[in-house]
Protein backbone atom coordinates (compact mmCIF):
# COMPACT_ATOMS: atom_id res chain seq x y z
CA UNK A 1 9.12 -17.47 5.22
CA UNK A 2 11.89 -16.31 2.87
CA UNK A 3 14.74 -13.99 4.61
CA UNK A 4 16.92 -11.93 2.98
CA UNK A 5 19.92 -10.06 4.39
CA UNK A 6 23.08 -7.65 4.10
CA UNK A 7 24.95 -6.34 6.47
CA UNK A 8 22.69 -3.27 7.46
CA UNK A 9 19.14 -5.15 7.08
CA UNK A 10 17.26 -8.39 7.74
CA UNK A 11 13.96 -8.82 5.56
CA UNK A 12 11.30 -11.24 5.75
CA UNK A 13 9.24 -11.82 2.75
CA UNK A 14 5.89 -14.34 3.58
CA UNK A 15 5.19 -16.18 -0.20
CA UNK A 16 1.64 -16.34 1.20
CA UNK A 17 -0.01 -12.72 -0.14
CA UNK A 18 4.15 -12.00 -0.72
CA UNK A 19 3.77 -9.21 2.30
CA UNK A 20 7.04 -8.26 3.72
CA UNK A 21 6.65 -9.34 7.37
CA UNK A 22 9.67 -8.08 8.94
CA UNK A 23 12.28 -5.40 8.75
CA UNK A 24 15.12 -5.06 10.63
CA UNK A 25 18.13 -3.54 11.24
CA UNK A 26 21.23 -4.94 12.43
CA UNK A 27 23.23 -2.52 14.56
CA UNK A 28 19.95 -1.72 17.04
CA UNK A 29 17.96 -5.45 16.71
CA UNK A 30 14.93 -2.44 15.69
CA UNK A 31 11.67 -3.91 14.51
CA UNK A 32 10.36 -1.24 11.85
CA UNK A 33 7.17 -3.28 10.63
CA UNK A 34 4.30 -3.74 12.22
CA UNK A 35 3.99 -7.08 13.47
CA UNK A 36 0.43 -8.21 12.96
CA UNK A 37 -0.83 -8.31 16.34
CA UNK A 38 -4.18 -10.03 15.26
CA UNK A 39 -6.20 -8.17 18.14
CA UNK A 40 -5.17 -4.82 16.76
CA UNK A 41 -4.77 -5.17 12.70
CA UNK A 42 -3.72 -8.79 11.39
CA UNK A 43 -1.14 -7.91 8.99
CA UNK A 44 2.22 -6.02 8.39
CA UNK A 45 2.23 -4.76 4.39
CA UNK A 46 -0.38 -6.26 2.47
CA UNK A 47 -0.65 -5.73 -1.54
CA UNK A 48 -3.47 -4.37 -2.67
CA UNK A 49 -4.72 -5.56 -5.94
CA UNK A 50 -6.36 -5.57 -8.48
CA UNK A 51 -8.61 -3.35 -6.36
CA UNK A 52 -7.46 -0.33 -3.08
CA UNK A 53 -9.71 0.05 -0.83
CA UNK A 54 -13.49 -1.20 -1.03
CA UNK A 55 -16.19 -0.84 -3.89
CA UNK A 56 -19.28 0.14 -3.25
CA UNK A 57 -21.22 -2.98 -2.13
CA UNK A 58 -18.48 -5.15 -2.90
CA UNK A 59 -19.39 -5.73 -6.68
CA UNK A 60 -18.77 -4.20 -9.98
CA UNK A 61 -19.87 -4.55 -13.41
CA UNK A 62 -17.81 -5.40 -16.00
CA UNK A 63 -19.15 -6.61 -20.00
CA UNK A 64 -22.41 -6.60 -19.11
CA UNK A 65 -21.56 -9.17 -16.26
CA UNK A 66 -21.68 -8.78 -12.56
CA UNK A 67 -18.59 -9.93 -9.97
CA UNK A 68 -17.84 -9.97 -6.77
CA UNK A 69 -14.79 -8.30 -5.15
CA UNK A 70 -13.45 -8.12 -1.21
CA UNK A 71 -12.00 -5.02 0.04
CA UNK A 72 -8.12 -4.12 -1.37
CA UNK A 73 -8.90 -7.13 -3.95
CA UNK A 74 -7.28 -10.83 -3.46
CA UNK A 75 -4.05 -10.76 -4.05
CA UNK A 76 -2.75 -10.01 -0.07
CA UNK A 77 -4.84 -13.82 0.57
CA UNK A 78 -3.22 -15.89 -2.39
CA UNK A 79 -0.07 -17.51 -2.58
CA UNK A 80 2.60 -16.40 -4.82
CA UNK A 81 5.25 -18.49 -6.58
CA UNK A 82 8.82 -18.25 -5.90
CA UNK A 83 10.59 -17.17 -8.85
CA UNK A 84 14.13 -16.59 -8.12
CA UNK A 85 15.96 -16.49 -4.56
CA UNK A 86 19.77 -15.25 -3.40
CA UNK A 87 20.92 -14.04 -0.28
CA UNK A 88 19.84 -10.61 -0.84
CA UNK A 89 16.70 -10.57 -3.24
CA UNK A 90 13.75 -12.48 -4.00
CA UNK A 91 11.32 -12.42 -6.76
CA UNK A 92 7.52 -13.82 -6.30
CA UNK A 93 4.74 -14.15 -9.21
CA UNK A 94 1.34 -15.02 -9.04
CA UNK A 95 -0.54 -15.62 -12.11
CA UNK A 96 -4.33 -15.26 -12.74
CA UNK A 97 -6.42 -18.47 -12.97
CA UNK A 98 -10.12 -20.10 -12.66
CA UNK A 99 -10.50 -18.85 -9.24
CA UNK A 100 -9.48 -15.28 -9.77
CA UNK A 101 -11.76 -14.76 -12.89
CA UNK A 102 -14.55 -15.32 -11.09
CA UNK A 103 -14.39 -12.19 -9.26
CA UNK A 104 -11.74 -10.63 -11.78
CA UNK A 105 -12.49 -11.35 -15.61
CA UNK A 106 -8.85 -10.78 -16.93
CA UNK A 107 -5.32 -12.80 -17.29
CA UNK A 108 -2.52 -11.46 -15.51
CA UNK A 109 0.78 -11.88 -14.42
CA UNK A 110 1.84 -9.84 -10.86
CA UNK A 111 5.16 -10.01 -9.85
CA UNK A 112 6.87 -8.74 -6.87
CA UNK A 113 10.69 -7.70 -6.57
CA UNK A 114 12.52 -7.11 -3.35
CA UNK A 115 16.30 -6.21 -3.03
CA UNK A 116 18.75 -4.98 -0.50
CA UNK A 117 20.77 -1.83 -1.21
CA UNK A 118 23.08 -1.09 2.09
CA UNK A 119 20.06 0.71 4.31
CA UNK A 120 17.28 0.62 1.65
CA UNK A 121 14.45 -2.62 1.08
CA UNK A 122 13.88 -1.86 -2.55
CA UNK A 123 10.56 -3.01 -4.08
CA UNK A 124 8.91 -3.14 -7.43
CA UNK A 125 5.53 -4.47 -8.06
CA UNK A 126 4.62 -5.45 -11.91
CA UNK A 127 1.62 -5.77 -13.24
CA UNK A 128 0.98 -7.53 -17.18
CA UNK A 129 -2.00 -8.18 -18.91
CA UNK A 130 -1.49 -11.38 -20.82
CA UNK A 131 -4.77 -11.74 -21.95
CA UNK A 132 -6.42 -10.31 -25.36
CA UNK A 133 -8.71 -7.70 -24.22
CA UNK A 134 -8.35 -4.70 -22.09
CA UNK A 135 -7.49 -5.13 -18.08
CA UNK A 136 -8.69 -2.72 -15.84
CA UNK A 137 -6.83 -2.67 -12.03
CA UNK A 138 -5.92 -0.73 -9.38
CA UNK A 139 -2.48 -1.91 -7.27
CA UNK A 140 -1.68 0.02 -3.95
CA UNK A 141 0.92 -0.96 -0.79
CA UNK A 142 -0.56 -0.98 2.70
CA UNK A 143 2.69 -1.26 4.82
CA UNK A 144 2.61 -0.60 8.57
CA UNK A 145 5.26 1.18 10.39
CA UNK A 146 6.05 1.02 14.72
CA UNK A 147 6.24 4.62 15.77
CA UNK A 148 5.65 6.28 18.86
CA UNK A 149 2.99 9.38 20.28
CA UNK A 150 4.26 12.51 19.50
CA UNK A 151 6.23 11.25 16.24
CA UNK A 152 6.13 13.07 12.69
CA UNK A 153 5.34 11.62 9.64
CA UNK A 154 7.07 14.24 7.45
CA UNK A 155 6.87 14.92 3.75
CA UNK A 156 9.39 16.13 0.46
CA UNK A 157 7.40 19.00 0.26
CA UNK A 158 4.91 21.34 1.79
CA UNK A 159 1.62 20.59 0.97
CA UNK A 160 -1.25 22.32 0.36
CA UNK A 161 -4.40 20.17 0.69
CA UNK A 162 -7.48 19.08 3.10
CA UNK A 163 -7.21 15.49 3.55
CA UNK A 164 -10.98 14.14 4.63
CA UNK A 165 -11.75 11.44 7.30
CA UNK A 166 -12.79 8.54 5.22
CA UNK A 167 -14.40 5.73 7.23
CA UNK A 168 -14.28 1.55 6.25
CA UNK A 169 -16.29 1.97 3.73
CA UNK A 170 -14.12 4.43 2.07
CA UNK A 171 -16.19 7.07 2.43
CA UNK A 172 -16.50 10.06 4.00
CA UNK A 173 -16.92 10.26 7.49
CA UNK A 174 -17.97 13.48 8.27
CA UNK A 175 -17.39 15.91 5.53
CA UNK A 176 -16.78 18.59 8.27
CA UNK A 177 -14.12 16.81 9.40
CA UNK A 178 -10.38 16.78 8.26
CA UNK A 179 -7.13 17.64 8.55
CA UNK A 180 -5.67 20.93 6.24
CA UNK A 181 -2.17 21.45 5.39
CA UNK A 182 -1.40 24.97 4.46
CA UNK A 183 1.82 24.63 2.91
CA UNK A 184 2.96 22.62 5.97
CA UNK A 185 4.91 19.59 5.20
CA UNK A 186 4.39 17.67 8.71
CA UNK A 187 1.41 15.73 10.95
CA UNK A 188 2.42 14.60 14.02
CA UNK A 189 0.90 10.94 14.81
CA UNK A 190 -0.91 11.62 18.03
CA UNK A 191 -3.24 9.06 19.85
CA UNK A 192 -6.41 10.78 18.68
CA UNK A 193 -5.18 10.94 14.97
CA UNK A 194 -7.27 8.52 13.34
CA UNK A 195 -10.28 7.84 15.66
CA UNK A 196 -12.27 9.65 13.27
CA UNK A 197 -10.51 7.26 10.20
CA UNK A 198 -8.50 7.30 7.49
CA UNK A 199 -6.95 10.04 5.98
CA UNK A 200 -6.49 10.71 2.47
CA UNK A 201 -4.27 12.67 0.45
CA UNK A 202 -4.78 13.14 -3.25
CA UNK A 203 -2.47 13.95 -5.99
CA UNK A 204 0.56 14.57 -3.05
CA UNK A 205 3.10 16.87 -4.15
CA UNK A 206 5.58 14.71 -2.42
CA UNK A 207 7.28 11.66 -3.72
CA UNK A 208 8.27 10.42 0.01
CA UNK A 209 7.53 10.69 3.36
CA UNK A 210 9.59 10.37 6.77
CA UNK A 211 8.94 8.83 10.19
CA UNK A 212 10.77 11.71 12.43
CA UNK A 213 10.95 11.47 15.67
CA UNK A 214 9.61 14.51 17.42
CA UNK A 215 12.73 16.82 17.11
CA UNK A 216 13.07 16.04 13.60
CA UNK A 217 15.04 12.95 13.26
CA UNK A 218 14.34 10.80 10.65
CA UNK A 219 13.76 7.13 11.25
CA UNK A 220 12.71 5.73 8.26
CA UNK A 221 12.11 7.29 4.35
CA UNK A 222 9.51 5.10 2.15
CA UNK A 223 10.03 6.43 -1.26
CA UNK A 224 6.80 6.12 -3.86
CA UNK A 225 7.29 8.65 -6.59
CA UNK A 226 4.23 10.30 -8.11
CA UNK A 227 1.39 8.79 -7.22
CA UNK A 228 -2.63 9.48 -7.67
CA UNK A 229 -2.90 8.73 -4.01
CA UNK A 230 -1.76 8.72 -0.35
CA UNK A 231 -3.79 7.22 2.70
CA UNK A 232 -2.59 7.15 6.26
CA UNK A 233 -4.41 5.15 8.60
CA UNK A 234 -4.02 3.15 11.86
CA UNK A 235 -6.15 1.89 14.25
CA UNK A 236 -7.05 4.88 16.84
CA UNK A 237 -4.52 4.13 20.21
CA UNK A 238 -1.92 2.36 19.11
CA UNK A 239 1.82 2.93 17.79
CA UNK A 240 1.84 2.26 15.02
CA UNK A 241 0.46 3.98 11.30
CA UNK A 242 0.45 2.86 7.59
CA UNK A 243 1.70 4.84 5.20
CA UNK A 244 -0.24 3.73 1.40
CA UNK A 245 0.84 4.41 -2.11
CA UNK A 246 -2.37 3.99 -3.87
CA UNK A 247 -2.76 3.65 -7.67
CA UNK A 248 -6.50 3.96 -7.39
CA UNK A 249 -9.02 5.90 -5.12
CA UNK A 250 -11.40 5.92 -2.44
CA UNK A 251 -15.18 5.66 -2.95
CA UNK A 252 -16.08 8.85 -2.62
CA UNK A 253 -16.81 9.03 -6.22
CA UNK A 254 -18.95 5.14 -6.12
CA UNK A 255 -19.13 3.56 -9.30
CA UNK A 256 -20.52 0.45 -10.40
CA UNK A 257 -18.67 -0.32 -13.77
CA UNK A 258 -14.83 -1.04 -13.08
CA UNK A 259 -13.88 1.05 -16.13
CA UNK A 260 -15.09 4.09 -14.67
CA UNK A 261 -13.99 4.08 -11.53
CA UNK A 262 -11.79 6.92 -10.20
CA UNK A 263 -8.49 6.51 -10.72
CA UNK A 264 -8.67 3.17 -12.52
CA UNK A 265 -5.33 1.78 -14.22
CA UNK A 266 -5.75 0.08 -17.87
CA UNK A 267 -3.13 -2.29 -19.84
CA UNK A 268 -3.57 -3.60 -23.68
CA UNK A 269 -2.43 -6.78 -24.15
CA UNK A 270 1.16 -7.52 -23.18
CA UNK A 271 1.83 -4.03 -21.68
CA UNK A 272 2.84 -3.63 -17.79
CA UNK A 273 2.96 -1.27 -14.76
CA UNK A 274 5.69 -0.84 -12.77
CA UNK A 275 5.76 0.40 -9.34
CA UNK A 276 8.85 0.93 -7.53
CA UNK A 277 9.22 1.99 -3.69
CA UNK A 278 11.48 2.12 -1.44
CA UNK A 279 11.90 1.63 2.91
CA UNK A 280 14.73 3.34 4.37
CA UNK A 281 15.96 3.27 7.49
CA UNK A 282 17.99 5.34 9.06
């Protein structure tokens, strides 16, 4: 486990799927992350990559040839190489080889940045084709947040949207069933919330959310930018809810050929992505 620190924030970075596993600050000894209580949900901030979420029946077609790919992709179960290491950031890469092309067909580089700015865990995740043809990904963040019944999660801006119950499959549950936002910028994270399953919010008008307590106080800012994609989920009962960045989409639009899936990302040789966010706490 790799640590970083200042004097606000202690942050734990596992090289194994290079998930931040802990997140704390100083002055209170708080716990922000989720601590992967294996009963409950098994991890604290996976990557997702080169896939979010699930495709339909697990495959997908891609020059003519047919390949297997888990749900959120592989990256969050493969080790990552340390590249660099200081007191205050670390850098990770992992790099595509035999094993990945058998259920992804492409060379790739994926690095992960994280840095300590006084209160704020700053995080960039790269993504560069460094083969010759055409790469075709999706890269999301899945981090999970403590919070308590009653708690906000609050948004930038008011938002005008329905966002459907989507269940593990990534599809939808019921399609009578959803939460709307009527230029309303907050949902407050009730026990109930997510027994019928995810939720999704496309195209958000936002480029953060806050954890508020429920009078309003902010806790904790996670800063994406624009983004295709939001999903909130936890597991229905407990305190705790994920708050998901998604380059890519759900699979309510099911697609067999990976480039044209919804939302799909696409790099020539030797381009990138980059995908900064950031974890605030207050």
């Amino acid at each position: 486990m790799l640590k970083i620190e200042n004097d606000i924030i202690t942050a734990k970075i596992n090289p194994f799927g290079a998930e931040l596993s802990s997140l704390v600050k100083k002055d209170s000894s708080r716990e922000y992350l989720w601590q992967a209580d294996s009963t409950v949900w098994g991890r604290h901030a996976p990557i997702l990559f080169p896939v979010v979420g699930r495709i339909a029946g697990d495959t997908f077609t891609h020059g003519g040839e047919q390949y297997f790919m888990q749900k959120h992709g592989f990256a969050r179960n493969s080790n990552f190489d340390i590249i660099s290491s200081s007191k205050t950031a670390v850098a990770l890469r992992m790099t595509s080889d035999e094993i990945t092309k058998k259920s992804f067909p492409f060379d790739f580089e994926l690095d992960v940045y994280f840095s300590l700015d006084k209160n704020t865990l700053k995080q960039e995740y790269v993504v560069r084709n460094v083969g010759e043809n055409k790469m075709y990904f999706s890269i999301g963040m899945h981090p999970g947040f403590f919070c308590k019944f009653g708690d906000i999660i609050r948004f930038e801006k008011n938002e005008n949207a329905k966002l459907p119950y989507l269940n593990g499959s990534d599809t939808s549950a019921d399609p009578n069933k959803f939460i709307e936002l009527k230029n309303e910028n907050t949902i407050v994270l009730t026990k109930e919330l997510f027994e019928q399953g995810s939720l999704a919010l496309e195209a958000p008008a936002s480029s953060y959310a806050e954890l508020c307590t429920p009078d309003g106080k902010a806790y904790l800012k996670e800063t994406f930018g624009k983004i295709p994609m939001l999903w909130l989920w936890a597991k229905a009962g407990y305190e705790y809810v994920c708050i998901e960045p998604w380059f890519g989409s759900d699979e309510r639009y099911p697609t067999t050929v990976l480039s044209e899936k919804k939302g799909i990302m696409s790099l020539d040789f030797a381009e990138e992505f980059r995908f900064p966010i950031e974890i605030s706490l207050m």
